[in-house]
N, C-alpha and C. Protein backbone atom coordinates (compact mmCIF):
# COMPACT_ATOMS: atom_id res chain seq x y z
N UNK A 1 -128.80 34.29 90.85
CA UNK A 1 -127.96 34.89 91.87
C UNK A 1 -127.11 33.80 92.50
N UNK A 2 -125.72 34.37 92.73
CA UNK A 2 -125.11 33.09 92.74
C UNK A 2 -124.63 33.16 94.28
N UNK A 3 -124.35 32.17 95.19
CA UNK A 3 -123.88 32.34 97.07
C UNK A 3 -122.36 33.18 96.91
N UNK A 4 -122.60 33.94 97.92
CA UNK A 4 -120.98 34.16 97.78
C UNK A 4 -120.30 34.28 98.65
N UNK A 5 -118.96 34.88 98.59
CA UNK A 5 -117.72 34.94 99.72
C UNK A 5 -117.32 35.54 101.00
N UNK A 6 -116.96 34.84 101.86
CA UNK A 6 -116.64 35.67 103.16
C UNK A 6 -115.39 34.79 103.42
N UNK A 7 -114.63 36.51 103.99
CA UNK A 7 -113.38 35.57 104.17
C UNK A 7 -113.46 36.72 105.35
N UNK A 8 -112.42 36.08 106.88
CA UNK A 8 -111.80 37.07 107.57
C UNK A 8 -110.41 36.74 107.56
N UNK A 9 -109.98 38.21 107.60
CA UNK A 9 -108.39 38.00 107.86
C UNK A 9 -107.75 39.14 107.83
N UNK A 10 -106.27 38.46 108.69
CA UNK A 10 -105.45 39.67 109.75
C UNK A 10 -104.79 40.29 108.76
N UNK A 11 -104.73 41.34 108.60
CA UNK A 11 -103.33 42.55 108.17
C UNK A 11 -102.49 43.26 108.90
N UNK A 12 -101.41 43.10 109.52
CA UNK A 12 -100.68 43.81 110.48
C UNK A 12 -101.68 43.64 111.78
N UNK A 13 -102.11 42.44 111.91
CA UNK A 13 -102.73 42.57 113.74
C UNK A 13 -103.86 42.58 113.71
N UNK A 14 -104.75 43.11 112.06
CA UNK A 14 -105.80 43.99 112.82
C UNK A 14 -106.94 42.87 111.62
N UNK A 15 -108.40 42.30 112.52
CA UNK A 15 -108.75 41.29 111.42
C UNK A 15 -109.73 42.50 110.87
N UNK A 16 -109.69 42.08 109.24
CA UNK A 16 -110.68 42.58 108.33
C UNK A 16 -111.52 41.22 107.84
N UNK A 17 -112.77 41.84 107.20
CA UNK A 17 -113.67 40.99 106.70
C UNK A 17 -113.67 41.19 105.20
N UNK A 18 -113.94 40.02 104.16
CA UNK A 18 -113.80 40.70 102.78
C UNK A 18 -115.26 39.58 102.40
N UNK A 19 -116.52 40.55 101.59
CA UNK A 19 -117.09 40.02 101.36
C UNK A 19 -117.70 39.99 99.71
N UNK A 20 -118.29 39.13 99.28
CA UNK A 20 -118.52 39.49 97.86
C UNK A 20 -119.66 38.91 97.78
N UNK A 21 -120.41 39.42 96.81
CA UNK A 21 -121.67 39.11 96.42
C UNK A 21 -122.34 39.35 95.24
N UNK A 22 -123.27 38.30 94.41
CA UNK A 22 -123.48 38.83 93.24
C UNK A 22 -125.24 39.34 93.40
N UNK A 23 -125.70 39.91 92.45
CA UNK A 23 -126.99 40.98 93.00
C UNK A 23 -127.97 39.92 91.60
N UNK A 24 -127.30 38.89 90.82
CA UNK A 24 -128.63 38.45 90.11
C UNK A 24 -128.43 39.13 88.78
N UNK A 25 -129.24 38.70 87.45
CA UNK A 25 -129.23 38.71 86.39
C UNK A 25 -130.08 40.21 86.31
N UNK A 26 -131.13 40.72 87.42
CA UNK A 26 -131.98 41.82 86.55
C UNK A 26 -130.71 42.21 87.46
N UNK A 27 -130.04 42.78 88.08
CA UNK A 27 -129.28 43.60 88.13
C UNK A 27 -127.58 43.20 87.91
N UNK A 28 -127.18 42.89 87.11
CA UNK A 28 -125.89 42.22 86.79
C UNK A 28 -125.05 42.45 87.08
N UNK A 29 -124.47 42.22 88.35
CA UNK A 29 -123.11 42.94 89.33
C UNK A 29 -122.57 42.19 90.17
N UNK A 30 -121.07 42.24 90.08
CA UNK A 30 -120.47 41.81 91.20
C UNK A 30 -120.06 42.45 92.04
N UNK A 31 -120.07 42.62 93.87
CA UNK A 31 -119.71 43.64 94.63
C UNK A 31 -119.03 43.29 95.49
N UNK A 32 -117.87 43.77 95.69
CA UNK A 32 -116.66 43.31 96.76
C UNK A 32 -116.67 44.13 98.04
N UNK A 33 -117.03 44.19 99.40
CA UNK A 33 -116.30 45.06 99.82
C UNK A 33 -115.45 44.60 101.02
N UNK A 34 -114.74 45.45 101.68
CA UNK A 34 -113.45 45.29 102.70
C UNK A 34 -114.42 46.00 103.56
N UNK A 35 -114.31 45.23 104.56
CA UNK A 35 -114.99 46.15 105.92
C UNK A 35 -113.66 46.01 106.73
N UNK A 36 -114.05 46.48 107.82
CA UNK A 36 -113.41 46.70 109.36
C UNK A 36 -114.88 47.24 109.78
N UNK A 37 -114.59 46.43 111.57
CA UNK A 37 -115.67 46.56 112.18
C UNK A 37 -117.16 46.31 111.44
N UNK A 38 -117.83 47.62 111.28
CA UNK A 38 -119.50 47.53 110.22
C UNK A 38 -118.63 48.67 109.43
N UNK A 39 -117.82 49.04 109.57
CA UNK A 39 -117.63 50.08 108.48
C UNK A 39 -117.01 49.60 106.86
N UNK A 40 -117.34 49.73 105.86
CA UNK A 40 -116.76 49.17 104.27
C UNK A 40 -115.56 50.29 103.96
N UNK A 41 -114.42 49.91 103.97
CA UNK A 41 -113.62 50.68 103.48
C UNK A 41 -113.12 50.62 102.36
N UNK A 42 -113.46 49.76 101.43
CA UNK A 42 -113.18 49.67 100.12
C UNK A 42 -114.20 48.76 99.18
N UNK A 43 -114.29 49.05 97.95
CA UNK A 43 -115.57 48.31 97.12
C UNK A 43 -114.67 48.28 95.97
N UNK A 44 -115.78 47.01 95.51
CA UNK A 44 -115.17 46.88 94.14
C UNK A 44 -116.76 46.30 93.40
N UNK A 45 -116.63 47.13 91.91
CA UNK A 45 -118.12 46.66 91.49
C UNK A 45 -116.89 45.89 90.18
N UNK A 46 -118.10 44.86 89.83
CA UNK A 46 -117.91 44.29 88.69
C UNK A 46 -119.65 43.96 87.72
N UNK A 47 -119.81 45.06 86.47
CA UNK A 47 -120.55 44.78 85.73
C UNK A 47 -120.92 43.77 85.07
N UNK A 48 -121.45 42.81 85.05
CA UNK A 48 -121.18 41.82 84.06
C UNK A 48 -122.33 41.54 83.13
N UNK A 49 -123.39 42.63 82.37
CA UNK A 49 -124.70 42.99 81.72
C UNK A 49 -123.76 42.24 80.18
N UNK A 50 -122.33 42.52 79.60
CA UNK A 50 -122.06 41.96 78.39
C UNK A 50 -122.13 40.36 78.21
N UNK A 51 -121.72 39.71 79.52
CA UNK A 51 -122.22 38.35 79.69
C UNK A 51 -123.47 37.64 79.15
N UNK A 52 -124.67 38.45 79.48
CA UNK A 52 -126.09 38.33 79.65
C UNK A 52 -125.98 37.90 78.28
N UNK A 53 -125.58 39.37 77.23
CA UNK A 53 -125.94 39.48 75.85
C UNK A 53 -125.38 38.11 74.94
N UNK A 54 -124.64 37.46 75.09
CA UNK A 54 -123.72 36.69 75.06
C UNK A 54 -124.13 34.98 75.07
N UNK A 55 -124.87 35.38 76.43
CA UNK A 55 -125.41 33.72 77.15
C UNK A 55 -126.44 33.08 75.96
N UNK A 56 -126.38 31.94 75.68
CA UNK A 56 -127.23 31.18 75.54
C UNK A 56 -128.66 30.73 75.88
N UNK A 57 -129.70 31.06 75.65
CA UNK A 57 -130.85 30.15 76.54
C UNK A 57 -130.18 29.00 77.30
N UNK A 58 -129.88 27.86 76.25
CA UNK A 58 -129.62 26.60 76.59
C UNK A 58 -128.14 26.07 77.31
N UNK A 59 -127.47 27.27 77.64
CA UNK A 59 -126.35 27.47 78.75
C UNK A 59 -126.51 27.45 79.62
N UNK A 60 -127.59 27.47 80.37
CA UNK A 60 -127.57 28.71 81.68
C UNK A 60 -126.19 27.97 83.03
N UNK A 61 -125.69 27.01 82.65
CA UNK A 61 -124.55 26.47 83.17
C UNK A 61 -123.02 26.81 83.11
N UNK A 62 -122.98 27.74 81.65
CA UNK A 62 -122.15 28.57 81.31
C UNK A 62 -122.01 29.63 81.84
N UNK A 63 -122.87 30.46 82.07
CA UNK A 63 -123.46 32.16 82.84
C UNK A 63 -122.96 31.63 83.82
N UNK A 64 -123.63 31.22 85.00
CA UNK A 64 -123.15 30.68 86.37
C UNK A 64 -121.74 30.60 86.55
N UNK A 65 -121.22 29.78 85.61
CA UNK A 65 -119.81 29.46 85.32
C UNK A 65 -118.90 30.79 85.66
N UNK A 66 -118.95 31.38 84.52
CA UNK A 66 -118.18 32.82 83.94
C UNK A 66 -118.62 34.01 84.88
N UNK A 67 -119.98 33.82 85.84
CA UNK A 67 -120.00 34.64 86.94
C UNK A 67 -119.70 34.25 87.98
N UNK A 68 -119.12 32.89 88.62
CA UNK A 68 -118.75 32.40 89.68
C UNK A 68 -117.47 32.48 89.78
N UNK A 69 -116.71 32.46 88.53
CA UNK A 69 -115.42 32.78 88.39
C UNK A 69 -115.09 33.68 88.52
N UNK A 70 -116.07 34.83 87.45
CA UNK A 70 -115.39 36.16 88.06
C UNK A 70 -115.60 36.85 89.27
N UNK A 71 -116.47 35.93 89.95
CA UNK A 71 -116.53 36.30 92.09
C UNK A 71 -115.00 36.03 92.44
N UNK A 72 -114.87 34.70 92.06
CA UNK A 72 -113.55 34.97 92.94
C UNK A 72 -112.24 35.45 92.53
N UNK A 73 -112.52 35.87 91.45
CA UNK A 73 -111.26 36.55 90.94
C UNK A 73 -111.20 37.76 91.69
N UNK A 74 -112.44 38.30 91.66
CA UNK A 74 -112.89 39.68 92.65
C UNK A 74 -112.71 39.81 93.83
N UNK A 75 -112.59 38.60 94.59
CA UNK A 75 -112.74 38.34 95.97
C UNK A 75 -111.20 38.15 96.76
N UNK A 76 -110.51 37.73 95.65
CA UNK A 76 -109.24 37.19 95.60
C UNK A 76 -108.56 38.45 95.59
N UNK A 77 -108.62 39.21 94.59
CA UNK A 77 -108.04 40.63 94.08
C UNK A 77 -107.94 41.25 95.07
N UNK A 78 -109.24 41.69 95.84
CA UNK A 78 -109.11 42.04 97.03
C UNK A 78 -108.88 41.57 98.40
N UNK A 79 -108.48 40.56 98.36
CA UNK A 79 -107.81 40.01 99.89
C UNK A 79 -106.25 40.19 99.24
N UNK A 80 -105.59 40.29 97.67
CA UNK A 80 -104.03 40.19 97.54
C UNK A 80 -104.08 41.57 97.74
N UNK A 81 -104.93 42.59 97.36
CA UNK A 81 -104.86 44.29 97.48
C UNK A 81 -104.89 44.64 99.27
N UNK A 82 -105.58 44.07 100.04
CA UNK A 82 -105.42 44.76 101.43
C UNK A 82 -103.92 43.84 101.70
N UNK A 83 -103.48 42.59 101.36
CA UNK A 83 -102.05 42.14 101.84
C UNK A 83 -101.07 43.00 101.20
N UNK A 84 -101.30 43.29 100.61
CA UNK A 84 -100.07 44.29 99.57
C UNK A 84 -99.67 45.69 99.98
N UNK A 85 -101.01 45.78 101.01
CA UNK A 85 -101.05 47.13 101.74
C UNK A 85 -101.38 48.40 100.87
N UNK A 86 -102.45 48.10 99.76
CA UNK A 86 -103.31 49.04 99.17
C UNK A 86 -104.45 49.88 99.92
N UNK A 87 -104.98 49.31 100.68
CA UNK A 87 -105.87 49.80 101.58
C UNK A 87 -105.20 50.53 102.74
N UNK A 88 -103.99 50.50 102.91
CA UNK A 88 -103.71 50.98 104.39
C UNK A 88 -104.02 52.26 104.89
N UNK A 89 -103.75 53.50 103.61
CA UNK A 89 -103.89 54.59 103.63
C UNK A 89 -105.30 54.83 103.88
N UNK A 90 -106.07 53.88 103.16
CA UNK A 90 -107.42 54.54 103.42
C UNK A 90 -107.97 53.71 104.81
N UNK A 91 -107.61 52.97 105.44
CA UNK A 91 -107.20 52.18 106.54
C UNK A 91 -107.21 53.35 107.79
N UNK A 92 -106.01 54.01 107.69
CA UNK A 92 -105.29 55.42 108.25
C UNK A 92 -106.58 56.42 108.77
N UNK A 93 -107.22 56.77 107.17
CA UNK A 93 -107.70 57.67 107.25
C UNK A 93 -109.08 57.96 107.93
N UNK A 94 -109.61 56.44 107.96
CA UNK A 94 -110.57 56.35 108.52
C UNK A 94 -110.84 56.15 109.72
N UNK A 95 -109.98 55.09 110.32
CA UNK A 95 -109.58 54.67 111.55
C UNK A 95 -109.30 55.46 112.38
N UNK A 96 -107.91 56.20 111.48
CA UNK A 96 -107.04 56.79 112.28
C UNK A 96 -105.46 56.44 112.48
N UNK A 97 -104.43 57.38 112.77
CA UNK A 97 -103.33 57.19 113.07
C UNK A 97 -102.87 55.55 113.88
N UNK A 98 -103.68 55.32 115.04
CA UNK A 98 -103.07 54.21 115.60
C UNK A 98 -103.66 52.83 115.23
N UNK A 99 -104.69 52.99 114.23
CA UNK A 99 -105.58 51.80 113.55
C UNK A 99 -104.34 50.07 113.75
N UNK A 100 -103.30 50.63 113.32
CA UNK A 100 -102.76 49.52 113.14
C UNK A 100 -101.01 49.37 114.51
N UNK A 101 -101.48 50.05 115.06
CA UNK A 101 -100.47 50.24 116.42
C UNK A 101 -101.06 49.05 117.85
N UNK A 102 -100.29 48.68 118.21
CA UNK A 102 -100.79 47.71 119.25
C UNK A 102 -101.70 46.83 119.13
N UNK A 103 -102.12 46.78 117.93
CA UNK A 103 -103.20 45.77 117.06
C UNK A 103 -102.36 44.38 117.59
N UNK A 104 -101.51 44.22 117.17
CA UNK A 104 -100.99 42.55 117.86
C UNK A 104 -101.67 41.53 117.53
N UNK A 105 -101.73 40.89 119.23
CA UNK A 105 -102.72 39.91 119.00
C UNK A 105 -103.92 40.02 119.90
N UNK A 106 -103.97 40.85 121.11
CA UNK A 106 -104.72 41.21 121.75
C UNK A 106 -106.25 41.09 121.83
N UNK A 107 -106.25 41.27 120.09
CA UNK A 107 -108.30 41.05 119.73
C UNK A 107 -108.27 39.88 119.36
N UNK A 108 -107.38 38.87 119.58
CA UNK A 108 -107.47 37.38 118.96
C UNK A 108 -107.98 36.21 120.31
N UNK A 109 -108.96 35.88 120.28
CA UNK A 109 -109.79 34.70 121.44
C UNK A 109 -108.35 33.86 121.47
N UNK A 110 -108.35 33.22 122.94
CA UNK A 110 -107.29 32.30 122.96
C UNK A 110 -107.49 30.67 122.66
N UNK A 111 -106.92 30.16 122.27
CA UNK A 111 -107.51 29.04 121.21
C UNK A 111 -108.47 28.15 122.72
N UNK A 112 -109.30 27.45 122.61
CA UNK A 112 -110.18 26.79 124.00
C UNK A 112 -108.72 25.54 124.74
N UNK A 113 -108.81 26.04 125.55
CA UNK A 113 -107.44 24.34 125.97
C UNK A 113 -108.57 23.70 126.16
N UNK A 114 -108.03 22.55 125.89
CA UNK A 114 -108.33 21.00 126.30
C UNK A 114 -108.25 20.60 127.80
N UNK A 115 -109.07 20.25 128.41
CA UNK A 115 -108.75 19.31 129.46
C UNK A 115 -107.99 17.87 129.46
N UNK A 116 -106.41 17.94 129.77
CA UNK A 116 -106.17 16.57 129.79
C UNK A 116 -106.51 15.54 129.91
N UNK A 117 -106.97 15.82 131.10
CA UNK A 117 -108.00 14.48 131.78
C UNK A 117 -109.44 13.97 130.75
N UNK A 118 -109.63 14.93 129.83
CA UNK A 118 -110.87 14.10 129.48
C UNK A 118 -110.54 13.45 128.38
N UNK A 119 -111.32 12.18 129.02
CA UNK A 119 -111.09 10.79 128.03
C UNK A 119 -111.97 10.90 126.74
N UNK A 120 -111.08 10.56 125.84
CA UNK A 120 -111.63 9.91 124.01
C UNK A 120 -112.87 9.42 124.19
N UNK A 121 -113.48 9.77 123.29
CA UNK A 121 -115.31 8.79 122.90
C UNK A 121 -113.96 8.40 121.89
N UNK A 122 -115.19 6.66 121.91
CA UNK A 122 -114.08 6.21 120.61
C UNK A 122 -114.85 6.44 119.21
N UNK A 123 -115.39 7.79 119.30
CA UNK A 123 -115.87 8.17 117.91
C UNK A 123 -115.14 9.56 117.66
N UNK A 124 -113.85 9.88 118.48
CA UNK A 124 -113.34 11.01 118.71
C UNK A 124 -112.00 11.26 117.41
N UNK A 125 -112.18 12.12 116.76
CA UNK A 125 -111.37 11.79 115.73
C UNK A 125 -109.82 12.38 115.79
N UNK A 126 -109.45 12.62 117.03
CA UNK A 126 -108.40 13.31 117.16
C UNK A 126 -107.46 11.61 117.36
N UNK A 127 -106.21 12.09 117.14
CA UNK A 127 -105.39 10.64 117.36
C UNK A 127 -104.94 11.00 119.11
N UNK A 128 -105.57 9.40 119.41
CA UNK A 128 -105.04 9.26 120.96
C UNK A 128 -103.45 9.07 121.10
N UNK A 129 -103.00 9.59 122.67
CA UNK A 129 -101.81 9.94 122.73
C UNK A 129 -101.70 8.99 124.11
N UNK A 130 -100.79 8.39 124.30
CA UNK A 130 -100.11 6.76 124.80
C UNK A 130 -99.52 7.43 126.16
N UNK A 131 -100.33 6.89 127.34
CA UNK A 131 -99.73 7.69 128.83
C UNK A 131 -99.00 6.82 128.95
N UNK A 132 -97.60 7.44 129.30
CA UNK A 132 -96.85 6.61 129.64
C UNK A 132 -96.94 6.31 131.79
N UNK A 133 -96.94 4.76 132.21
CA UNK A 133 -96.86 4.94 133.33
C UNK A 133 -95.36 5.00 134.30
């Protein structure tokens, strides 16, 4: 079973989550889905049992390979399919009419400010900036 993907990200305002995961050799699958909120609004399975038949004993570096790849091809597919605005409709339908209305930026944390005043550790890896007096 191989680790897999999480990505978040905005479509018209509004952040989605895209996650993928593989389920392991006794059950040979790759599974994509698109959430919003806890809800999955779109899946994607990928079989991959012809692999198995295929593999080598003395591969097992190959398998891994050819199923790690095809995660992110899967994972990928579906973050270019919700940008492309494939999902929107079903987006719509679930949500609702204003799902993507006033979305903005509103649900976005505001980045933390900095306090000017606080001084560099000199293990601080940001580049110091020269007060002028």
């Amino acid at each position: 079973m191989q680790s897999g993907f999480n990505t978040n990200i905005r479509h018209r305002g509004v952040r989605f989550h895209v996650q993928t995961e593989d389920s392991g050799v006794e059950r040979p699958r790759i599974t994509t889905h698109l959430f919003w909120g806890g809800d999955i609004l779109a899946s994607a399975v990928d079989d991959y049992s012809a692999l198995l038949e295929g593999a080598a004993p003395t591969a097992p570096g190959a398998l891994t390979d050819a199923v790690r790849g095809r995660m992110q091809a899967q994972h990928k597919s579906m973050l270019k399919a919700l940008c492309a605005g494939a999902h929107d409709t079903a987006v719509l339908e679930r949500v609702g009419p204003d799902a993507f209305r006033g979305a903005g930026r509103q649900d976005v944390p505001a980045p933390p400010r900095e306090d000017p005043a606080r001084e560099l550790r000199d293990d601080d890896p940001r580049p110091r900036k020269s007060r002028a007096s």
